[in-house]
N, C-alpha and C. Protein backbone atom coordinates (compact mmCIF):
# COMPACT_ATOMS: atom_id res chain seq x y z
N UNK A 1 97.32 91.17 117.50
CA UNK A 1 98.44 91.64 118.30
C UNK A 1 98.54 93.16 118.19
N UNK A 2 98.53 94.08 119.05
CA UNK A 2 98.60 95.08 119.55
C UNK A 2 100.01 95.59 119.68
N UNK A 3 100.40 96.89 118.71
CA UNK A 3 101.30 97.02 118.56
C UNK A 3 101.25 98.44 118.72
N UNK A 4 102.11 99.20 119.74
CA UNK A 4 102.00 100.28 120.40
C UNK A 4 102.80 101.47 119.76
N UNK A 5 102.49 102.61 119.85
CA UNK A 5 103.46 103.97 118.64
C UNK A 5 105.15 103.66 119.80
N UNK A 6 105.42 103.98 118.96
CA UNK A 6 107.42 104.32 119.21
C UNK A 6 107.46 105.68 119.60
N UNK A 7 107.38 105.81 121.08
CA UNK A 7 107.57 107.16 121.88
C UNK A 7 109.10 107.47 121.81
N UNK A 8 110.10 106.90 121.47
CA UNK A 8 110.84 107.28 121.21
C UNK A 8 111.39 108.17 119.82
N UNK A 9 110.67 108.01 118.83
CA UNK A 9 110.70 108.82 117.78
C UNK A 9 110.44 110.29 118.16
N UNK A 10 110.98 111.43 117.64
CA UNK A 10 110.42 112.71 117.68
C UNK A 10 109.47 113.48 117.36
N UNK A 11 108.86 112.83 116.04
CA UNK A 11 107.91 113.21 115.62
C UNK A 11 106.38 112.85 116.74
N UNK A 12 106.27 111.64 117.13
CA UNK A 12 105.27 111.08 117.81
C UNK A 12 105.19 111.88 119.28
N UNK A 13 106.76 111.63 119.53
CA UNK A 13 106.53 112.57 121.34
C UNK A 13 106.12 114.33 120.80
N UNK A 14 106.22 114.74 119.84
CA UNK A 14 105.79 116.46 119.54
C UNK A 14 104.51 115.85 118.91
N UNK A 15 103.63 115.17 118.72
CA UNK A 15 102.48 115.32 118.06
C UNK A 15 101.99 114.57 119.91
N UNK A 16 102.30 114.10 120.83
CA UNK A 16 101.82 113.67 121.85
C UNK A 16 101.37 115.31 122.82
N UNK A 17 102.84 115.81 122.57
CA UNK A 17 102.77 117.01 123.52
C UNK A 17 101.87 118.01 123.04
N UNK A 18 101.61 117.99 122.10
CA UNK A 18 100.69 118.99 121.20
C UNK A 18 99.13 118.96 121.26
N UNK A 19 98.76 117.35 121.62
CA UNK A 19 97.66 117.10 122.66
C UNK A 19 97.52 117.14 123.45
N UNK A 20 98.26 116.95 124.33
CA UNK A 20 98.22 117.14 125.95
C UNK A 20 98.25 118.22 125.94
N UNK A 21 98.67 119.44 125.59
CA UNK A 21 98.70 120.95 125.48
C UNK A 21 97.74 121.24 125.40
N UNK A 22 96.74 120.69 124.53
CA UNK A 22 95.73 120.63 123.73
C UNK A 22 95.89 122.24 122.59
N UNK A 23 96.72 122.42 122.05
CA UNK A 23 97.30 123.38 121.26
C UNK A 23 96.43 122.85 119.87
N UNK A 24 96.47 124.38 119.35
CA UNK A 24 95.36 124.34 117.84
C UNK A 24 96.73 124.08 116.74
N UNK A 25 96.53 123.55 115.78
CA UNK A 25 97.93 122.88 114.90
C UNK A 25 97.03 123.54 113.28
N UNK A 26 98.14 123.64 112.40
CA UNK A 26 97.59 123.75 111.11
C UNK A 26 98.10 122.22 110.63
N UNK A 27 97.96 121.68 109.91
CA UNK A 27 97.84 120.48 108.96
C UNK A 27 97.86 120.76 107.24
N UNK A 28 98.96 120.79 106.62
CA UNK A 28 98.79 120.58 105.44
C UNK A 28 98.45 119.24 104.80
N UNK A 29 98.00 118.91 104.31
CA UNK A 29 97.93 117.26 103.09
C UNK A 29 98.73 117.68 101.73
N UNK A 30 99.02 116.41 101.33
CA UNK A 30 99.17 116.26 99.71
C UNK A 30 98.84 116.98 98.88
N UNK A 31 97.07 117.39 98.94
CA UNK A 31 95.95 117.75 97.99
C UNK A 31 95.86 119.29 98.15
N UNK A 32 96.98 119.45 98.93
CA UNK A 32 97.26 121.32 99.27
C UNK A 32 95.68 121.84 99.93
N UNK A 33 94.65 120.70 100.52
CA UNK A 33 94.20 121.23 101.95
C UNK A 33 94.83 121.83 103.32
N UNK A 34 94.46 122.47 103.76
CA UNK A 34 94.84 122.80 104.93
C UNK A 34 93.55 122.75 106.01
N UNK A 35 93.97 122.08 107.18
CA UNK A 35 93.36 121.72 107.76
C UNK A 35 93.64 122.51 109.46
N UNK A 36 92.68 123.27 109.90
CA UNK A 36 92.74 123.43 111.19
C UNK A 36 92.04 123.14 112.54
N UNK A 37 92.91 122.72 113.77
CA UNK A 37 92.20 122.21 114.69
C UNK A 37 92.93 121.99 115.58
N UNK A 38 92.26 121.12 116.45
CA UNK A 38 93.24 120.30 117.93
C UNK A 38 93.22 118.87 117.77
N UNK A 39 94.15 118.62 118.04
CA UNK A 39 94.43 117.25 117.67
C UNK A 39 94.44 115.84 118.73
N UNK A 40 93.25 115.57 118.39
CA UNK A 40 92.56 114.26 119.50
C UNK A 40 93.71 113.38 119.77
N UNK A 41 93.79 112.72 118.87
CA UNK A 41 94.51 111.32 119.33
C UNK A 41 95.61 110.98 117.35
N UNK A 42 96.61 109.71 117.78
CA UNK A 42 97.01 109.39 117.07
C UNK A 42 97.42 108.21 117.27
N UNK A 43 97.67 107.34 116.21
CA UNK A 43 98.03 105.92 115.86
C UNK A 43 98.88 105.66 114.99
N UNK A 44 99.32 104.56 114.83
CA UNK A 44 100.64 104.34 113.49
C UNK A 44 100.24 104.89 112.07
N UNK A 45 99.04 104.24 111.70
CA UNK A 45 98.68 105.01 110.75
C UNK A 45 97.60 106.60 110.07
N UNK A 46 97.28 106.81 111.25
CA UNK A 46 96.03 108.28 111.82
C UNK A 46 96.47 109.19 112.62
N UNK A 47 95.96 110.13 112.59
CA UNK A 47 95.57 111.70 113.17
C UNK A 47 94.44 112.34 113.16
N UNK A 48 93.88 111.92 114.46
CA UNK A 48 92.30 112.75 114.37
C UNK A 48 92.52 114.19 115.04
N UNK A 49 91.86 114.89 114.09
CA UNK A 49 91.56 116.56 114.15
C UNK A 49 90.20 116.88 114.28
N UNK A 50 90.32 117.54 115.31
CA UNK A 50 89.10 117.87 115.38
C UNK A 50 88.94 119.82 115.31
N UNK A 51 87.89 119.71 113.90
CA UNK A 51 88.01 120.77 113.18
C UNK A 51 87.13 122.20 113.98
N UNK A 52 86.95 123.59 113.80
CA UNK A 52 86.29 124.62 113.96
C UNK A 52 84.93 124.21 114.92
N UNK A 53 84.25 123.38 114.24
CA UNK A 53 82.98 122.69 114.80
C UNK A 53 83.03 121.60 115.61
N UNK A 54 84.14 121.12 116.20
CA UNK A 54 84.27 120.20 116.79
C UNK A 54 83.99 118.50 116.14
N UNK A 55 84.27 118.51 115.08
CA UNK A 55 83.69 117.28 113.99
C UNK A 55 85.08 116.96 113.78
N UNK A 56 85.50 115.36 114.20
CA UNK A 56 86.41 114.94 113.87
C UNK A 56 86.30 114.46 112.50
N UNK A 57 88.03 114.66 112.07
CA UNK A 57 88.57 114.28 110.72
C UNK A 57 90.14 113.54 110.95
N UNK A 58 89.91 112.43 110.49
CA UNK A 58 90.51 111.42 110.71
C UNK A 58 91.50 111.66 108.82
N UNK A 59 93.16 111.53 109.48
CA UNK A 59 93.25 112.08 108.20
C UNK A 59 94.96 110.96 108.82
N UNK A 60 95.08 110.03 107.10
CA UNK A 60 96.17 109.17 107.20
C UNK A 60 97.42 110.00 107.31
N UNK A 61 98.61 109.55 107.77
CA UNK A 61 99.51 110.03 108.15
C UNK A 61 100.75 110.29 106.95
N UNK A 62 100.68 109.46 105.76
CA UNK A 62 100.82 109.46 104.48
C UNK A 62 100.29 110.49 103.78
N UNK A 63 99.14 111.11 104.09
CA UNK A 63 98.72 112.25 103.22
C UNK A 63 99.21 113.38 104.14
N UNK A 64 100.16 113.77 105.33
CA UNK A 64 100.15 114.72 106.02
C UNK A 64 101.56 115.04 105.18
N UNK A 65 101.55 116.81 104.64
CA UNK A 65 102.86 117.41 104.12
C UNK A 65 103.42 117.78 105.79
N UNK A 66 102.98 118.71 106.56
CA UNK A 66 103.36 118.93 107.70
C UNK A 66 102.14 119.36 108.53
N UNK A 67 102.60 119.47 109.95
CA UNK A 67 101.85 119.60 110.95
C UNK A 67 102.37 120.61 111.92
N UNK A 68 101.93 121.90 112.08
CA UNK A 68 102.58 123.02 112.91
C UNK A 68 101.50 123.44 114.17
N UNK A 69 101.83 123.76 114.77
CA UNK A 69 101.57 124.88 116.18
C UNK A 69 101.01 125.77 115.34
N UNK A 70 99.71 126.44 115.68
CA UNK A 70 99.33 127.64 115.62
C UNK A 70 100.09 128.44 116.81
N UNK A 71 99.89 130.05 116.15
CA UNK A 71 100.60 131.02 116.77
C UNK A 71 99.25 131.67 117.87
């Protein structure tokens, strides 16, 4: 059973618009990586980034501290 993201949340519609923009985002984790890129797609539990080289990194949504707009 197929269970679809909650566009009504805020967080999901600003990580939607941020792809469709196709806007470059910084990404902190847990592990005090920082991660930069554009951000492919997302799911209940994922966020694929796709990094400098174009090599996606699939990174759980549990390890994300925050997720910003580059300037």
């Amino acid at each position: 059973m197929a269970v679809e993201l909650d566009t009504g949340l805020p967080s999901v519609r600003q990580i939607q618009t941020i792809i469709r923009e196709e806007k470059e985002v910084e990404m902190k984790l847990v592990t005090g990586d920082l991660l930069t890129g554009k951000v492919r797609w997302q799911d209940h539990h994922c966020i694929c980034v796709l990094d400098q080289h174009d090599q996606p990194v699939i990174v759980w949504r549990q390890a994300i501290v925050y997720v910003k707009p580059k300037l």
